[in-house]
N, C-alpha and C. Protein backbone atom coordinates (compact mmCIF):
# COMPACT_ATOMS: atom_id res chain seq x y z
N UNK A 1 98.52 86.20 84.66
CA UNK A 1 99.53 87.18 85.06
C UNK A 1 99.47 87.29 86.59
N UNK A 2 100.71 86.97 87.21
CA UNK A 2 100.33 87.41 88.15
C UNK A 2 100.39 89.10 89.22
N UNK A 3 100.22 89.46 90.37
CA UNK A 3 99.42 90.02 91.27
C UNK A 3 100.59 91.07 90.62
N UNK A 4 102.21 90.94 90.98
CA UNK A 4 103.41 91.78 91.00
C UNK A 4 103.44 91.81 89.75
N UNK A 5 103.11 91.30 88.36
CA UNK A 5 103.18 91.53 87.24
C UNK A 5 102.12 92.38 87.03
N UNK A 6 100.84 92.38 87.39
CA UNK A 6 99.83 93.28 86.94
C UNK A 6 100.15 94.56 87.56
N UNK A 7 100.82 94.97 88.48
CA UNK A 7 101.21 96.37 89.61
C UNK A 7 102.43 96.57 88.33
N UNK A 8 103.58 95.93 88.14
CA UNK A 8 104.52 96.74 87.53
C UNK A 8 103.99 97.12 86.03
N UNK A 9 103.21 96.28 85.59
CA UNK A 9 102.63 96.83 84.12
C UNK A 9 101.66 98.03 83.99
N UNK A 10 100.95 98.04 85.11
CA UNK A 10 100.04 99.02 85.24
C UNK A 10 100.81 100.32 85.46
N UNK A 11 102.11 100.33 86.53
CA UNK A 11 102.71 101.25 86.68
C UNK A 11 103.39 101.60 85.42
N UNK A 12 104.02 100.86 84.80
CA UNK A 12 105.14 101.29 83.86
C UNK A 12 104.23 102.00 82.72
N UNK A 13 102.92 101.31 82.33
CA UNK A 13 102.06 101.82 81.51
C UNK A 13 101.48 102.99 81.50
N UNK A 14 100.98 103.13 82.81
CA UNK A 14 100.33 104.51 83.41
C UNK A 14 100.87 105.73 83.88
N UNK A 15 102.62 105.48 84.44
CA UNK A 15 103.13 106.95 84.56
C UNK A 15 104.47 106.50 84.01
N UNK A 16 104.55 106.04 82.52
CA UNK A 16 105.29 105.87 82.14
C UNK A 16 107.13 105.42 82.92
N UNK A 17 106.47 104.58 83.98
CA UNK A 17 107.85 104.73 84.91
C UNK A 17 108.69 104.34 84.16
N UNK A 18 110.06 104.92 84.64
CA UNK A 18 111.45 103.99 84.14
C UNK A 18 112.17 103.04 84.93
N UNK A 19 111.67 102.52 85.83
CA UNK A 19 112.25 101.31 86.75
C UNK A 19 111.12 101.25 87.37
N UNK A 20 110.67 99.79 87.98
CA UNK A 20 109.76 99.31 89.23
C UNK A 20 110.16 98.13 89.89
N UNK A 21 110.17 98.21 90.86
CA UNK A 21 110.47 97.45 91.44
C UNK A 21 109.71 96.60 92.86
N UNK A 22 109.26 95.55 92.73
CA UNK A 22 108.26 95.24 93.43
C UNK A 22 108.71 94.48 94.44
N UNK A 23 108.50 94.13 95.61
CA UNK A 23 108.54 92.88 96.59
C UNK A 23 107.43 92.52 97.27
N UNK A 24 106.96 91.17 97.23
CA UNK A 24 105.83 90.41 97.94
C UNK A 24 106.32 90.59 99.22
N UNK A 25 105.16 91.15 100.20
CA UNK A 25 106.08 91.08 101.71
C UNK A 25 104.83 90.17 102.08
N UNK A 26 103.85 89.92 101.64
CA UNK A 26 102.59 89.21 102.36
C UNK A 26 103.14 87.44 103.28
N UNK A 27 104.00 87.30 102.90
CA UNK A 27 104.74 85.86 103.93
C UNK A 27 105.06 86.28 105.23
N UNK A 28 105.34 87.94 104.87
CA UNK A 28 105.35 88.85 106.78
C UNK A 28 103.95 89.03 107.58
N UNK A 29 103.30 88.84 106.78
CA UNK A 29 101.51 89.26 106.89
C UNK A 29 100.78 87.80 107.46
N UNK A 30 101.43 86.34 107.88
CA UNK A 30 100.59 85.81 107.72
C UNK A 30 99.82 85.74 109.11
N UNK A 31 98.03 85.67 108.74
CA UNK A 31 97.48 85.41 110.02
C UNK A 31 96.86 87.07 110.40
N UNK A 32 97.68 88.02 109.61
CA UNK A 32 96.69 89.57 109.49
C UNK A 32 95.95 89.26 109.10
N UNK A 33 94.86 90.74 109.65
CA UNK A 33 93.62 90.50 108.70
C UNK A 33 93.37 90.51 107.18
N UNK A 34 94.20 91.51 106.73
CA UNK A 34 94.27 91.61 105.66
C UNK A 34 94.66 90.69 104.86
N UNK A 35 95.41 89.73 105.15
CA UNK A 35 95.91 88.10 104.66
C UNK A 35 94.69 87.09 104.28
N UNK A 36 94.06 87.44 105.11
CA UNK A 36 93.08 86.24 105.48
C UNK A 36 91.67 86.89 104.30
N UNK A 37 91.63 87.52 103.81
CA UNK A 37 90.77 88.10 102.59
C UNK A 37 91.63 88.11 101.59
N UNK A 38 92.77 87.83 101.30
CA UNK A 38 93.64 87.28 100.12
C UNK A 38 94.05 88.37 99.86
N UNK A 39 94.04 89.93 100.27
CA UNK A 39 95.39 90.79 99.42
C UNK A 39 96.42 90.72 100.14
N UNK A 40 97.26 90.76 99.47
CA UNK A 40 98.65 91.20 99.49
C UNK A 40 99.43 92.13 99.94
N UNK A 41 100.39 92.06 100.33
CA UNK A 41 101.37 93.21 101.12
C UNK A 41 102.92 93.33 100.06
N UNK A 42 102.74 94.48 99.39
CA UNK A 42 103.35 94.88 98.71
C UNK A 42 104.73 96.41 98.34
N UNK A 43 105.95 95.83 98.73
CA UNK A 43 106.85 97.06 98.58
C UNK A 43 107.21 97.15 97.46
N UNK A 44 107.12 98.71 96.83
CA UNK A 44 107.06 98.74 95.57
C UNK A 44 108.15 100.31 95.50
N UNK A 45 108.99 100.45 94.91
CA UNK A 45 110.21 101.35 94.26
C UNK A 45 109.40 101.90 92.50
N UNK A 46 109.20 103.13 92.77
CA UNK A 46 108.86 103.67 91.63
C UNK A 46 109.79 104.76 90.70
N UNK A 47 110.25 104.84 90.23
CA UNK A 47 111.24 106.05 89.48
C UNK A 47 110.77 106.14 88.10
N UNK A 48 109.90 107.54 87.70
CA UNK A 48 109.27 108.00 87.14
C UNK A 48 109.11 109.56 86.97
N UNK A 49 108.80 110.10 85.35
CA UNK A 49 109.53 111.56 85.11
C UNK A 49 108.01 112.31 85.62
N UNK A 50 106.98 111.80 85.56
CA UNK A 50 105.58 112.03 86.39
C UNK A 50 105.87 112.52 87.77
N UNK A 51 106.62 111.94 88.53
CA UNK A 51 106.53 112.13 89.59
C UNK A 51 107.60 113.94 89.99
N UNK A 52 107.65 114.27 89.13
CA UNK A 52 109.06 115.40 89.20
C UNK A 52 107.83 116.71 89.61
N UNK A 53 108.37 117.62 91.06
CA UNK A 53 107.83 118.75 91.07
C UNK A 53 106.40 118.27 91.66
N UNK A 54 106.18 116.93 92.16
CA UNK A 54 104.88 116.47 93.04
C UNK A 54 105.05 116.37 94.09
N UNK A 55 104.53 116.47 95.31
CA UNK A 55 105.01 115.71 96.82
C UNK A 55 104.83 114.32 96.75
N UNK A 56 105.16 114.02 98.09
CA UNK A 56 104.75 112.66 98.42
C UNK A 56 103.39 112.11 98.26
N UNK A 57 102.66 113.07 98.98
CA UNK A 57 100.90 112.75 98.40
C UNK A 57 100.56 112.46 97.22
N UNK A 58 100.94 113.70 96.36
CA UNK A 58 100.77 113.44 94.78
C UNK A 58 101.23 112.22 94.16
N UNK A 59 102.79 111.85 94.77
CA UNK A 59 102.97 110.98 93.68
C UNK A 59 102.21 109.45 94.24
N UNK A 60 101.88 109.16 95.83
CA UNK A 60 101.14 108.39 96.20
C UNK A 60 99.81 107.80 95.27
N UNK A 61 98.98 109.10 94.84
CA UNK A 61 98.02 109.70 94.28
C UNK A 61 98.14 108.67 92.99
N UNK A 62 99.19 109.14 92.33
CA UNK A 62 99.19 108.47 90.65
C UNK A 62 99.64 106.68 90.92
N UNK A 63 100.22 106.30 92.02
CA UNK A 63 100.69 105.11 91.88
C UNK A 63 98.96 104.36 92.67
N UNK A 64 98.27 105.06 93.47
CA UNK A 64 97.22 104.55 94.05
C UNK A 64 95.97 104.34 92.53
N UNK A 65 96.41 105.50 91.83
CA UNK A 65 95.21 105.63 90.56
C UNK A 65 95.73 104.51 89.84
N UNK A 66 96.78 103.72 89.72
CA UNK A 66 96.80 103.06 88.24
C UNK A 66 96.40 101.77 88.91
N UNK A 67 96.61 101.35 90.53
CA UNK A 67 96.49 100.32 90.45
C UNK A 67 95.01 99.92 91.59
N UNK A 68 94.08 100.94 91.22
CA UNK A 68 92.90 101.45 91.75
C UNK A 68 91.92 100.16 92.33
N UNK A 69 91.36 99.51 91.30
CA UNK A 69 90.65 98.38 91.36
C UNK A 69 91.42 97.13 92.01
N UNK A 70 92.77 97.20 92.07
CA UNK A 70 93.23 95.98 92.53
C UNK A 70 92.84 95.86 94.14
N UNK A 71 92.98 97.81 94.61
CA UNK A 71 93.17 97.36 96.14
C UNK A 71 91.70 96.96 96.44
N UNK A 72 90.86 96.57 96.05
CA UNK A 72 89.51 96.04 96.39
C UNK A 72 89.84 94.81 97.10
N UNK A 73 91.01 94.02 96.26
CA UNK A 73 90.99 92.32 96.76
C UNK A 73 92.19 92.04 96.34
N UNK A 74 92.93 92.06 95.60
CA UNK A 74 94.21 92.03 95.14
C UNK A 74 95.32 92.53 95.72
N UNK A 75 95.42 93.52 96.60
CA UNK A 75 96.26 94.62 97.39
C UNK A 75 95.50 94.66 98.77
N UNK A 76 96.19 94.74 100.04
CA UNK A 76 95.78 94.62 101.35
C UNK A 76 96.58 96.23 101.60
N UNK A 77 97.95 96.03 101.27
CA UNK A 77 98.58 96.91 101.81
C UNK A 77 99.88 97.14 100.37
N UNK A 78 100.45 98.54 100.14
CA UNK A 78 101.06 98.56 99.45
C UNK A 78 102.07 99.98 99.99
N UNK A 79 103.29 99.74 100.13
CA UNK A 79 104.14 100.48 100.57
C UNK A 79 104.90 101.22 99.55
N UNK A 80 104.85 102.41 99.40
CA UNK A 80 105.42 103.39 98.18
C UNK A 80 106.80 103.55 98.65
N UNK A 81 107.64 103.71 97.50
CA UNK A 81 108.88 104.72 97.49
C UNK A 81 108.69 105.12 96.00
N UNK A 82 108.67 106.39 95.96
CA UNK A 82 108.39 106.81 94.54
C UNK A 82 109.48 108.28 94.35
N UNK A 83 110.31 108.10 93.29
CA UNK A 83 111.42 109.44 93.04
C UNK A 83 110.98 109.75 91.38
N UNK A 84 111.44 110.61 91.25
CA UNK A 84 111.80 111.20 90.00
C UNK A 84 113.37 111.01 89.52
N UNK A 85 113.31 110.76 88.32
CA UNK A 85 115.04 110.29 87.69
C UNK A 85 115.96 110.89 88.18
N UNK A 86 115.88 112.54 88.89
CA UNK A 86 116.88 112.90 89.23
C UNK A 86 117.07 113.11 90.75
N UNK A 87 116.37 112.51 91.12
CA UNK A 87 116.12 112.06 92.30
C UNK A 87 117.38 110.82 92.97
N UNK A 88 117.47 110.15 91.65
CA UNK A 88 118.09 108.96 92.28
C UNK A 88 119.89 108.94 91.71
C-alpha cells in the first residue's frame, strides 16, 4: 500500500471522514532535509463530522493522531485543510 493510501485509510477509518483528499508535494522538496531521510511532503483536504465545533488545533490534533507513527519516517511534512460538512 502505498504512503497516500495508508494517510487516506487511516483518516477515513479514524475520524470517520467523508472525503480526503491527498497530494504528494515531496517532487517540491527535492534536496530538503527532510527528503533526504525519505518522508514525504504531503497536502491533504479533510472533511469530516469529527471535526464540527473543534478549532484548528483540535482538528490538527485528530488528523496528527491517526497518522501518528507514520511521521517517524513516512511523513516529513504534512499540510492540513480540515472542515466539517457544513463547512464546505
Amino acid at each position: 500500500m502505498s504512503i497516500k493510501d495508508e494517510i487516506r485509510q487511516r483518516l477515513i477509518t479514524n475520524l470517520s471522514a467523508e472525503s480526503v483528499e491527498i497530494e504528494d508535494q515531496s517532487h517540491l522538496h527535492a534536496g530538503h532535509a527532510g527528503a533526504a531521510s525519505g518522508g514525504g511532503h504531503y497536502d491533504v483536504i479533510v472533511i469530516a463530522s469529527a471535526f464540527k465545533d473543534l478549532n484548528t488545533l483540535g482538528r490538527h490534533r485528530l488528523i496528527y493522531g491517526a497518522v501518528d507513527d507514520l511521521m517517524k519516517k513516512e511523513i516529513h511534512a504534512l499540510s492540513i485543510q480540515a472542515f466539517s460538512p457544513d463547512e464546505v
